[in-house]
Protein backbone atom coordinates (compact mmCIF):
# COMPACT_ATOMS: atom_id res chain seq x y z
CA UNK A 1 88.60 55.79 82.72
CA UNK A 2 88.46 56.58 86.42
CA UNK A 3 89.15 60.31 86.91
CA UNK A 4 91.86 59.25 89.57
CA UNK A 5 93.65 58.50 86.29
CA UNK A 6 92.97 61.26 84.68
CA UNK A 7 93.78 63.16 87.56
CA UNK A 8 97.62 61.58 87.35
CA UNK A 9 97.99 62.32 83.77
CA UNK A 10 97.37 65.48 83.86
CA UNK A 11 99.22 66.61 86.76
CA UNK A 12 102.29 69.04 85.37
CA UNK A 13 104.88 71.61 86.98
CA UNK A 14 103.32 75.46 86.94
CA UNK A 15 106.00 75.87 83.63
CA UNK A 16 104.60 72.61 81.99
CA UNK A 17 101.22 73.35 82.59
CA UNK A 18 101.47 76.97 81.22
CA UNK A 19 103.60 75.17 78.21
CA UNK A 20 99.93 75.29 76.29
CA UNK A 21 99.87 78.50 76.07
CA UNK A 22 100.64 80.21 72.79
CA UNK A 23 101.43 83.79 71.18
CA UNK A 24 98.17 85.08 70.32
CA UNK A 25 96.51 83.32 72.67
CA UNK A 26 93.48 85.11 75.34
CA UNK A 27 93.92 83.91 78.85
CA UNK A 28 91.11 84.00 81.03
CA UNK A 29 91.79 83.98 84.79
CA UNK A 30 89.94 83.92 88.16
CA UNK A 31 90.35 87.28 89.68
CA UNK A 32 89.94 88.47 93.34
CA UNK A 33 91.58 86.26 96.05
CA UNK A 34 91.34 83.22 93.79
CA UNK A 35 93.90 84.66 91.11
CA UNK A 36 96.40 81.40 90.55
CA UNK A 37 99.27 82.99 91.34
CA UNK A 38 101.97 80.06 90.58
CA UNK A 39 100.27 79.98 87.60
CA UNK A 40 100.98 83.98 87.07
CA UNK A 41 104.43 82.97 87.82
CA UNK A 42 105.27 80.51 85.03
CA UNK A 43 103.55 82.34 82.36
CA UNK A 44 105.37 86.02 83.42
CA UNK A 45 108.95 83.52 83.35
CA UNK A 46 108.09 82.52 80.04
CA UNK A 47 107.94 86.40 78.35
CA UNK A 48 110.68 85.95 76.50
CA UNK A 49 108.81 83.72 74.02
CA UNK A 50 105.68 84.96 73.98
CA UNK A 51 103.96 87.80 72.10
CA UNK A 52 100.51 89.05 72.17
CA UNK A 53 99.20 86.92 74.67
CA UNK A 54 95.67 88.63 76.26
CA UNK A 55 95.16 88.77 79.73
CA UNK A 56 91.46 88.98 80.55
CA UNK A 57 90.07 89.29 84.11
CA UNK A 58 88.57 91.22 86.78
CA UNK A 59 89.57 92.52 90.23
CA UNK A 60 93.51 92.47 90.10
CA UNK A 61 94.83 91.69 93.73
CA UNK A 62 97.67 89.35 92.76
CA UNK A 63 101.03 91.47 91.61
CA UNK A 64 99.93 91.92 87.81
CA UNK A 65 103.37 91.42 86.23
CA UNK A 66 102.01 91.24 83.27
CA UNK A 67 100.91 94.65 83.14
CA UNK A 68 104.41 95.96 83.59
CA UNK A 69 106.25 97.83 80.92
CA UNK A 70 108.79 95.40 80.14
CA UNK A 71 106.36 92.93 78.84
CA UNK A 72 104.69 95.27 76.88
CA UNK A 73 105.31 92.96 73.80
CA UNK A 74 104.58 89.57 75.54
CA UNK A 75 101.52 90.27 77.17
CA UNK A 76 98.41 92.64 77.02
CA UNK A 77 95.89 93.09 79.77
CA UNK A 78 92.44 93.68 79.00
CA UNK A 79 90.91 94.21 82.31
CA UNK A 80 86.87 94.27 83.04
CA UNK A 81 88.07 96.15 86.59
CA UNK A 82 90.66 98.01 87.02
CA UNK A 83 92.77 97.36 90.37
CA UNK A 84 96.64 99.18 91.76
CA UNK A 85 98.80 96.51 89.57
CA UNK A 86 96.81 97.24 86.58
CA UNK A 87 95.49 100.99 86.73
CA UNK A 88 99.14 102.30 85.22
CA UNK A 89 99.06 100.42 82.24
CA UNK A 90 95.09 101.26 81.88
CA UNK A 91 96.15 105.12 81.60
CA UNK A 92 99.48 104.91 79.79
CA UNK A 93 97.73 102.43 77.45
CA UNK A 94 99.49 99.50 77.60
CA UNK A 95 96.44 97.80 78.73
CA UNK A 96 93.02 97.86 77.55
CA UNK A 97 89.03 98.03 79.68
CA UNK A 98 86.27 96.69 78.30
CA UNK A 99 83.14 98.27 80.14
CA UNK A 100 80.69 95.50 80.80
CA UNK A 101 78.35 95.26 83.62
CA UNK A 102 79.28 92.25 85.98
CA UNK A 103 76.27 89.82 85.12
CA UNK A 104 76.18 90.59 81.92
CA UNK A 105 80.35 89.62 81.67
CA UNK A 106 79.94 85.59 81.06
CA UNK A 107 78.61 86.38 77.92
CA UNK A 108 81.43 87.93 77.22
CA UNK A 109 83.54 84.37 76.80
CA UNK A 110 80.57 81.96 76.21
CA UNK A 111 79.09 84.34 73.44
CA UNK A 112 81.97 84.77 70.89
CA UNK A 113 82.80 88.86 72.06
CA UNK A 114 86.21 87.45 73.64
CA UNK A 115 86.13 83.73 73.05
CA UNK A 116 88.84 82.19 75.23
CA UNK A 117 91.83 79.84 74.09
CA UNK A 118 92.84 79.00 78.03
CA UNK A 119 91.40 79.49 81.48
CA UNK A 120 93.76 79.94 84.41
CA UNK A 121 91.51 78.32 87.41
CA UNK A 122 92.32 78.36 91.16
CA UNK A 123 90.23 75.31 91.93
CA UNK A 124 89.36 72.74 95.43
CA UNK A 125 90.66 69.58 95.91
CA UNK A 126 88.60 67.18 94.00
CA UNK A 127 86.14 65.09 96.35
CA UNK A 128 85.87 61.06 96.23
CA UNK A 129 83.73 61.10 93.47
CA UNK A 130 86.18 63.61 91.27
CA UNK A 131 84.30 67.19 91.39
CA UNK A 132 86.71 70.04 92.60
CA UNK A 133 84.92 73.62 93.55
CA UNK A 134 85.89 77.05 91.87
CA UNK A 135 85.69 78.02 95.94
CA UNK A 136 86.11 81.80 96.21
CA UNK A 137 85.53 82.65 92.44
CA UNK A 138 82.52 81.22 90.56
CA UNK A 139 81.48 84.88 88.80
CA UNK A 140 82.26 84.93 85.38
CA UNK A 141 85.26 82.42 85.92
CA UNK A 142 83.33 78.85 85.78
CA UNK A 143 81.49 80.36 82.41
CA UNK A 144 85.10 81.20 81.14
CA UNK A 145 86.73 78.20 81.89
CA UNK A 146 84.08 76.00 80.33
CA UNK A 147 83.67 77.85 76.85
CA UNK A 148 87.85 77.49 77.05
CA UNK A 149 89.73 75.25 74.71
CA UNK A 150 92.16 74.29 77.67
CA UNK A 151 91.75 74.29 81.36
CA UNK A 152 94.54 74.49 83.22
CA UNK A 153 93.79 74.31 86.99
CA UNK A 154 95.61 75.39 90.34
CA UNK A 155 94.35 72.34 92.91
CA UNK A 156 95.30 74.06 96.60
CA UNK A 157 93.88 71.83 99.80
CA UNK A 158 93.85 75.86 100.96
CA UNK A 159 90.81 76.70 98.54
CA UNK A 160 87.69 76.24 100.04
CA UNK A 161 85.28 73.66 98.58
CA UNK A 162 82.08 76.28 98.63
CA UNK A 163 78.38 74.86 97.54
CA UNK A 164 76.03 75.77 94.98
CA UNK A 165 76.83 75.90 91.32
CA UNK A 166 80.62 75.94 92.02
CA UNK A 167 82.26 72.66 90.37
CA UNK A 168 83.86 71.23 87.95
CA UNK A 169 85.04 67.12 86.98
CA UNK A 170 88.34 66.64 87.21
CA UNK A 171 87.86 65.09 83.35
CA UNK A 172 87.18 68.63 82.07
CA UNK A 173 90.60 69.65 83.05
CA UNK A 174 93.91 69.72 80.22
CA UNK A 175 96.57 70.31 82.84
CA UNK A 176 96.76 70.44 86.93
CA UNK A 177 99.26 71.51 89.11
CA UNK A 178 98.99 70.98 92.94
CA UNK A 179 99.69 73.77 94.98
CA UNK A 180 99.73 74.94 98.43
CA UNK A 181 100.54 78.38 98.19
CA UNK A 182 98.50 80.53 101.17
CA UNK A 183 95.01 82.18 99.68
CA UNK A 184 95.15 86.16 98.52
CA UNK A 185 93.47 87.64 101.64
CA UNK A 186 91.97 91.00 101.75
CA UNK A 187 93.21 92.77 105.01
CA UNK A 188 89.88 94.47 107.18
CA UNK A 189 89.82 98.27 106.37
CA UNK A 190 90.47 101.36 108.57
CA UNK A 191 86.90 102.80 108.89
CA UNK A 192 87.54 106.73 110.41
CA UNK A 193 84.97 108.53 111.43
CA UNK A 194 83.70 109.75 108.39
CA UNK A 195 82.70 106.19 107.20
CA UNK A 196 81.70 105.36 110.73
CA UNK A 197 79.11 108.19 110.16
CA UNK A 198 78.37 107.03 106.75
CA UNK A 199 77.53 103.64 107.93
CA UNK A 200 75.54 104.93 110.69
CA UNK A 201 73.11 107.41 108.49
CA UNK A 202 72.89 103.82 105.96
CA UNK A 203 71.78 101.34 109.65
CA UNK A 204 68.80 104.07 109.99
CA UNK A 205 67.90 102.61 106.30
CA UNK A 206 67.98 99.09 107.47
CA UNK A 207 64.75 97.16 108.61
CA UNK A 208 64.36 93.70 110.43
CA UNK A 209 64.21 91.42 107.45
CA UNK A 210 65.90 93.41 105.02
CA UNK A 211 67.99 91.26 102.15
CA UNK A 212 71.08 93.12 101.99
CA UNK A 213 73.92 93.51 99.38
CA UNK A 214 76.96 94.76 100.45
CA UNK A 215 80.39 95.37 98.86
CA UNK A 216 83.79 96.24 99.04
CA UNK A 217 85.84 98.42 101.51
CA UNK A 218 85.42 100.76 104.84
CA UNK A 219 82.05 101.92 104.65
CA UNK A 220 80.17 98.59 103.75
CA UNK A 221 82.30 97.24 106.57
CA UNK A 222 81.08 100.44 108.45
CA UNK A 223 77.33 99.89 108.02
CA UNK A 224 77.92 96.05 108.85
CA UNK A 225 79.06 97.83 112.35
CA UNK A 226 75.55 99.49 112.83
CA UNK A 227 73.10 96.40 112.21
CA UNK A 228 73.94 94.31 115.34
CA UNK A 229 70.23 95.57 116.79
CA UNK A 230 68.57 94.30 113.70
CA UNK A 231 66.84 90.88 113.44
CA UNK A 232 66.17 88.13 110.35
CA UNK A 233 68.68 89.70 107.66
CA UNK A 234 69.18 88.15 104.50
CA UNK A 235 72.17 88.13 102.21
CA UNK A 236 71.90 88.04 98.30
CA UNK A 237 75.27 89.88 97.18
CA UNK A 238 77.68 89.89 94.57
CA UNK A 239 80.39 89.19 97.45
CA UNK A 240 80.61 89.31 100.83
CA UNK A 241 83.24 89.25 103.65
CA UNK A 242 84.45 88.84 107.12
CA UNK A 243 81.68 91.12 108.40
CA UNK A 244 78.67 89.18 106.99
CA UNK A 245 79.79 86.25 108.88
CA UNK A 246 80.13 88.31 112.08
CA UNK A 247 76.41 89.07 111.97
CA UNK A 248 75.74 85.51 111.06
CA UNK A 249 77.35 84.48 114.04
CA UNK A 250 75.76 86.27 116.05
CA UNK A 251 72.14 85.47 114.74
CA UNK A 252 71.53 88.80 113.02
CA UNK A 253 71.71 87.21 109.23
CA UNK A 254 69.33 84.45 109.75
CA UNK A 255 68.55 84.59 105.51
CA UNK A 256 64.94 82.98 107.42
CA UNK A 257 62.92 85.82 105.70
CA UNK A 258 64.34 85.71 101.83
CA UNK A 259 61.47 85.16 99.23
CA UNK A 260 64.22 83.13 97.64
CA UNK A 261 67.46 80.70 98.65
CA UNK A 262 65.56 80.82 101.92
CA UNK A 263 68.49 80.03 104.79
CA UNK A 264 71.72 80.53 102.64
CA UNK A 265 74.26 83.33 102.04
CA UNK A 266 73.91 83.52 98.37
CA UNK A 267 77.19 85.55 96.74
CA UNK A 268 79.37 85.11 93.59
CA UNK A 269 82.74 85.44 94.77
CA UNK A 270 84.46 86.05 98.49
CA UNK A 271 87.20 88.23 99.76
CA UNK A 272 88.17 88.15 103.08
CA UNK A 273 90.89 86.93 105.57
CA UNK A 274 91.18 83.26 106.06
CA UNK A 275 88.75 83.19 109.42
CA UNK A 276 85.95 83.58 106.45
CA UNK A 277 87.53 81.09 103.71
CA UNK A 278 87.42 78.16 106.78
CA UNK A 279 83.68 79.54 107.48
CA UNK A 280 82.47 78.61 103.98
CA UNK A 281 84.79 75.71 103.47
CA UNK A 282 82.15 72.75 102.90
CA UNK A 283 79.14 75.29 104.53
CA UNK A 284 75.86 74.51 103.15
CA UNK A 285 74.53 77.79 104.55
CA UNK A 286 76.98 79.79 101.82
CA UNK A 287 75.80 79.36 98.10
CA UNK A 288 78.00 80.27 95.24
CA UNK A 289 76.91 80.70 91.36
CA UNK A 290 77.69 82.57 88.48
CA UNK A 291 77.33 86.45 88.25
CA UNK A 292 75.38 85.63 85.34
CA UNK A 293 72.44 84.40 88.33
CA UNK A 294 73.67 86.28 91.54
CA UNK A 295 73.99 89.48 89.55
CA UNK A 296 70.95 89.16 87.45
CA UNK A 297 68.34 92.15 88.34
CA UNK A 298 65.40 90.03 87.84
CA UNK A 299 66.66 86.86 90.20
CA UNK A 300 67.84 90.27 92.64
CA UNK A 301 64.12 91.76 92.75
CA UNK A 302 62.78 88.46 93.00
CA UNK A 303 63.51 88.66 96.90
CA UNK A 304 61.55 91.39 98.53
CA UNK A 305 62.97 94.30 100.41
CA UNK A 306 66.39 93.98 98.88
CA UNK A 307 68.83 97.17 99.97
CA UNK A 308 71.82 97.51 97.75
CA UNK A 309 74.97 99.50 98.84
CA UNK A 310 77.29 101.11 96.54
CA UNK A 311 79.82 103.41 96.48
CA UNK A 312 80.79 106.08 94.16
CA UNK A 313 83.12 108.95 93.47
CA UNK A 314 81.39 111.84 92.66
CA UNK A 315 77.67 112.34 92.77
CA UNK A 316 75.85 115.59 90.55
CA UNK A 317 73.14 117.89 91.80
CA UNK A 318 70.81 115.62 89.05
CA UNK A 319 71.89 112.47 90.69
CA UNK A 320 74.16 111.28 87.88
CA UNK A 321 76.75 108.76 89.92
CA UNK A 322 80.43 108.50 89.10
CA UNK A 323 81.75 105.26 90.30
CA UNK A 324 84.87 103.90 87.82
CA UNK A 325 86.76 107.10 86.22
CA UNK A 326 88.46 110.04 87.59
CA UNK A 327 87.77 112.36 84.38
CA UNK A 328 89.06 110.35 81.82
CA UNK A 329 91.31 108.27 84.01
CA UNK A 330 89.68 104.62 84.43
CA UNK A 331 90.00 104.36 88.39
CA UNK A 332 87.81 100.77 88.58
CA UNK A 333 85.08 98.75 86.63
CA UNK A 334 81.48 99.36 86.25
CA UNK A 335 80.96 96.18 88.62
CA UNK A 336 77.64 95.15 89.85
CA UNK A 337 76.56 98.64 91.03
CA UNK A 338 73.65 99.07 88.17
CA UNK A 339 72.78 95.42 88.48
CA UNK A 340 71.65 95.39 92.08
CA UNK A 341 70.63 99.14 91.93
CA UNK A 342 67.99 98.12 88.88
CA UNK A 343 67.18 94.70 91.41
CA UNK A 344 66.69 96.38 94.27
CA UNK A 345 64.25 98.97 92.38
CA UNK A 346 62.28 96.11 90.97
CA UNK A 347 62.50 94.90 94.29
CA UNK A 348 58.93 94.81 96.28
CA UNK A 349 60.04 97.15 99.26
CA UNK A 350 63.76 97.67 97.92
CA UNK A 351 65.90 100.55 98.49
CA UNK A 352 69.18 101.18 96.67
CA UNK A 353 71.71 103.17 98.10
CA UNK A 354 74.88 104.89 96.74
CA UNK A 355 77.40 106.13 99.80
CA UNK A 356 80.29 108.23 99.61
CA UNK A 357 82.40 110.93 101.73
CA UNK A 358 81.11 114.13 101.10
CA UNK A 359 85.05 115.32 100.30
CA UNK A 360 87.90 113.81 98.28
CA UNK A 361 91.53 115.13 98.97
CA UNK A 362 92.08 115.78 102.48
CA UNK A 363 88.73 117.64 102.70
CA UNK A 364 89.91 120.04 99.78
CA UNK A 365 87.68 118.63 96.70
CA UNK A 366 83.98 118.25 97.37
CA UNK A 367 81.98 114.87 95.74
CA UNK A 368 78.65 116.60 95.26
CA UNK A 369 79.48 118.71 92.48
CA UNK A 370 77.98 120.92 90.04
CA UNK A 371 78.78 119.04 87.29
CA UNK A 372 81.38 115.76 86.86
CA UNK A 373 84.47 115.97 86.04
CA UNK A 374 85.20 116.49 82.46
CA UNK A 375 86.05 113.46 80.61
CA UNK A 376 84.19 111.15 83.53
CA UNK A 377 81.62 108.17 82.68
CA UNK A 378 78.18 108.33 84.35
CA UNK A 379 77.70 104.81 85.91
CA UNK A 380 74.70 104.89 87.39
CA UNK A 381 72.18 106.96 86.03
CA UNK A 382 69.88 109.55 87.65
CA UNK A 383 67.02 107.87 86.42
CA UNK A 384 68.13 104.89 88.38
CA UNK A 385 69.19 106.55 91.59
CA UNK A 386 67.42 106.37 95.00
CA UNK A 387 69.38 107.28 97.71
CA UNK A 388 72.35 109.14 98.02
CA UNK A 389 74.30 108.75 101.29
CA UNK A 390 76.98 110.95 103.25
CA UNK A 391 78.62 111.88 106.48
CA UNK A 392 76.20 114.66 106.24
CA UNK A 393 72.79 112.46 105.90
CA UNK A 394 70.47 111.00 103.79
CA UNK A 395 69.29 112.82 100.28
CA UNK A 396 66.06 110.40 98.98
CA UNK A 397 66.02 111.59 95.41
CA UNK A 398 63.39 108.98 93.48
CA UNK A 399 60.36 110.51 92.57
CA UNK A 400 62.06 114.31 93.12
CA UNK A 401 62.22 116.69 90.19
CA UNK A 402 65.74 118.40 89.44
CA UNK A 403 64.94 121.25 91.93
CA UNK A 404 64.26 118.95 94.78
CA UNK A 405 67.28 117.03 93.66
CA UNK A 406 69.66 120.27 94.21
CA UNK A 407 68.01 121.00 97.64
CA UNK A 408 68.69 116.86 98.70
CA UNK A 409 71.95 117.05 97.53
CA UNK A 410 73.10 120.05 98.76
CA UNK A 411 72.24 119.31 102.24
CA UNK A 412 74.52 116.23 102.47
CA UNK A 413 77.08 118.37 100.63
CA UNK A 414 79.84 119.35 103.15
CA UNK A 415 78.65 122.79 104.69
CA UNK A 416 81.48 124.89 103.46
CA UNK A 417 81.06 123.39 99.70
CA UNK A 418 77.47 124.25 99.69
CA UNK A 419 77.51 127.59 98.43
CA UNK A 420 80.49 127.28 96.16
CA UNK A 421 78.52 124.37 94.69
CA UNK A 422 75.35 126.40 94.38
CA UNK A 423 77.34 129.48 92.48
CA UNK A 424 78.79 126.76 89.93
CA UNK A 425 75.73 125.32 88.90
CA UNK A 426 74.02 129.28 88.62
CA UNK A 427 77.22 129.70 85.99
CA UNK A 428 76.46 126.58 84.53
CA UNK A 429 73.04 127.32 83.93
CA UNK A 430 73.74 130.97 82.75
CA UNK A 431 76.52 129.73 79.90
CA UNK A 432 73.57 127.33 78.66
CA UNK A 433 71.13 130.15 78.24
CA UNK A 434 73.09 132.62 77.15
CA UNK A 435 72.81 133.61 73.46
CA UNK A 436 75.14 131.98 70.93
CA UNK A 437 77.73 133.91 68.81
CA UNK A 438 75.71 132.70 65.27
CA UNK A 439 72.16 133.62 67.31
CA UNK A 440 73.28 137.17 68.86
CA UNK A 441 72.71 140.54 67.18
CA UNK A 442 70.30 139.16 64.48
C-alpha cells in the first residue's frame, strides 16, 4: 500500500484518535515543547470514562490537567521530572516519580519496567517519501513510541523536521490527527546579576575548542553571554536553546574541533522560542537522537575536552550536590546531570561543573550548607564532583580531601554565611563524637 493511503486512513479528530485509549492503560507522551497538546485535550474531555489511565513523561510545560485533583480517579501521573503543573500532585501524592537517570530512561519502556499501551507523539509533516520527524523531542520519546502497542501522532507543518535519528514511517502510525496549533515555546530568562556573575566565573573555565553542554534556565543562558571571545566551540548536549544558535551565528560554535559528529550541534531535545525551531527546521548542522546515545557517558567522553554545566540546589562542605528535592519535597528530576558529569570526567581534558547562587530566599537561606536538608536526595555524588561554581568564585574540589573541600567551599559561600556555616558543621562533628547513652559511664 502506498503510505499516502495509509496516511488517509488513519487520519481521525483529537477525540477519535484518543478513542484507543482504555482504563488501565499507560500513556507515554513527548514532553518539553513537543507535548501534543490537542491530544492532552481530548483525553482530559474524556475523564468521565476513564479510570486508571498512567500518564508517563518528562519535563511538564503543557497545562498538566491531568494532574489536577478532580481527575484523581481518571488519570495518574507518573512523572520522570517534575515541572509547576505537576509538582502539587507529586507532594500531595496524587502523582507518582520514578527516579531514573535521563539516558538510562528508554529502557524504561523498551525493557518491560513500564511497558507502554499508547504513545502520544507530536510529530513533522511526513516528507515525499512518507518519514515524519519527532522534531523537538527524540529523548526517550521515539524509544517509547516504538515499543508502544498504538501510536497516535500529532502531524503540525509548525514542528520542525530536525536530522539525525529523528523519524518515523507514516505506516508505523494507528491514528493521526493534523494540527496546527503554535509550538510550546520557552520564553528567554531574566539573568540578574547574580547569574551574570555566575556565568562570568564559569567563561574563565571555558577554552577555545571546548565541547560544551549546557542546560536549562538563567545561568546557562548567562555563561552563553561570556563566550563571545572564544573560538571553535563544540556542542554535544542533552538540549540546547536560543543562545547556542546565537554563538553559532556568530562563528563561535564552529563544532570544527569535536573528536566526534565533527560540524553538527548534536542534542536530544530543544526548547526555545520559535527563532530557534525555524533554525533547525531541515538544518543538517543540528543532529537529534535518543537520550539513550546523546546522554550516554561513554559516547559523552568520547569527545575530548567536554565541559558540562549543571545546576543544583544545595551543595555540602563534602561536595554532595542537591539538584531535584527540597528535603523530602521532589522539586525536579534527576535529568542528565550525572550522565554528562561521569562523561565529561571520562572526558580527555573534561571539566564538569555544577553552578548555583550562593543564597536561596531573598538572600536569607545559604546553598553551601553544613549538611542537606533533612529528607533531601544526593544527586550527584561527591565522588563525582569537580567544580563547584558561585557568584562568589570557583571551588575545584577533585582530587581535594574533606578539609580542602570545607576551605573551597566556604570561600564561594556568601561572606556573611561563612561562619554560621563553619559553627554548624563544628556541632555536627561534636554530636558524632560524642559518647552514646548505652557507651557512657561504663
Amino acid at each position: 500500500m502506498d503510505w499516502r493511503e495509509h496516511y488517509k486512513r488513519c487520519l481521525r479528530s483529537s477525540e477519535e484518535a484518543v478513542s484507543v485509549i482504555k482504563s488501565g492503560d499507560r500513556i507515554v507522551s513527548a514532553h518539553a515543547c513537543s507535548e501534543p497538546i490537542d491530544l492532552y485535550d481530548a483525553l482530559v474531555a474524556r475523564a468521565p470514562e476513564l479510570r486508571d489511565v498512567e500518564v508517563v513523561h518528562l519535563v511538564p510545560m503543557g497545562k498538566g490537567e491531568y494532574a489536577r485533583p478532580e481527575y484523581a480517579g481518571s488519570f495518574r501521573h507518573n512523572s520522570v521530572f517534575v515541572g509547576a503543573p505537576t509538582r502539587e500532585a507529586v507532594c500531595d501524592g496524587r502523582a507518582d516519580f520514578t527516579p531514573c537517570h535521563f539516558h538510562e530512561t528508554p529502557a524504561l519502556f523498551t525493557e518491560g519496567y513500564l511497558p507502554p499501551d499508547v504513545a502520544l507523539v507530536h510529530l513533522s509533516p511526513p516528507d515525499r517519501h512518507g518519514w515524519c520527524s519527532f522534531g523537538l523531542s527524540v529523548d526517550y520519546t521515539k524509544p517509547a513510541a516504538l515499543a508502544a502497542r498504538k501510536i497516535v501522532a500529532q502531524v503540525n507543518p509548525n514542528m520542525p523536521r530536525t536530522h539525525g535519528d529523528t523519524f518515523i514511517h507514516v505506516t508505523r502510525l494507528d491514528a493521526i490527527v493534523e494540527s496546527s496549533t503554535p509550538l510550546l515555546e520557552l520564553p528567554a530568562p531574566r539573568i540578574g546579576a547574580v547569574a551574570e556573575a555566575i556565568g562570568r566565573n564559569i567563561s574563565e573555565l571555558v577554552r577555545d575548542g571546548d565541547c560544551l553542554q549546557v542546560g536549562i534556565g538563567a545561568i546557562p543562558e548567562a555563561v552563553l553571554r561570556f563566550l563571545h571571545d572564544k573560538k571553535d566551540l563544540g556542542i554535544h548536549s542533552e538540549m540546547f536553546s536560543d543562545g547556542v544558535v546565537d554563538l553559532y551565528e556568530e562563528g563561535v560554535v564552529t563544532n570544527s574541533r569535536k573528536t566526534i559528529h565533527r560540524d553538527r550541534l548534536v542534542a536530544t531535545f530543544l526548547m526555545g522560542s520559535r527563532r530557534l525551531y525555524d533554525f533547525v527546521d531541515d538544518n543538517p548542522v543540528v543532529s537529534m537522537f535518543p537520550v539513550s546515545y546523546t546522554n550516554n557517558p561513554y559516547v559523552i567522553a568520547q569527545n575530548d575536552n567536554v565541559v558540562s554545566i549543571n545546576s543544583a540546589l544545595q551543595v555540602d562542605l563534602m561536595g554532595q550536590v542537591v539538584a531535584d528535592t527540597m528535603g523530602p519535597r521532589q522539586y525536579t528530576g534527576v535529568g542528565g546531570q550525572v550522565d554528562f558529569v561521569r562523561g565529561a570526567a571520562a572526558s580527555k581534558g573534561g571539566r564538569a561543573i555544577i553552578a548555583l547562587p550562593s543564597t536561596a530566599k531573598c538572600g536569607t537561606v545559604s546553598r553551601i550548607v553544613a549538611k542537606i536538608s533533612d529528607g533531601a536526595a544526593v544527586t550527584t555524588m561527591r565522588a563525582d564532583v569537580d567544580y563547584v561554581v558561585t557568584e562568589h568564585g570557583v571551588a575545584h574540589l577533585k582530587g581535594k580531601t574533606l578539609r580542602e573541600r570545607r576551605r573551597e567551599l566556604l570561600a564561594i559561600a556568601q561572606p556573611e554565611f561563612r561562619g554560621l556555616i563553619e559553627e554548624d558543621y563544628g556541632a555536627l562533628c561534636s554530636a558524632e563524637t560524642a559518647p552514646s547513652p548505652a557507651s557512657a559511664g561504663g
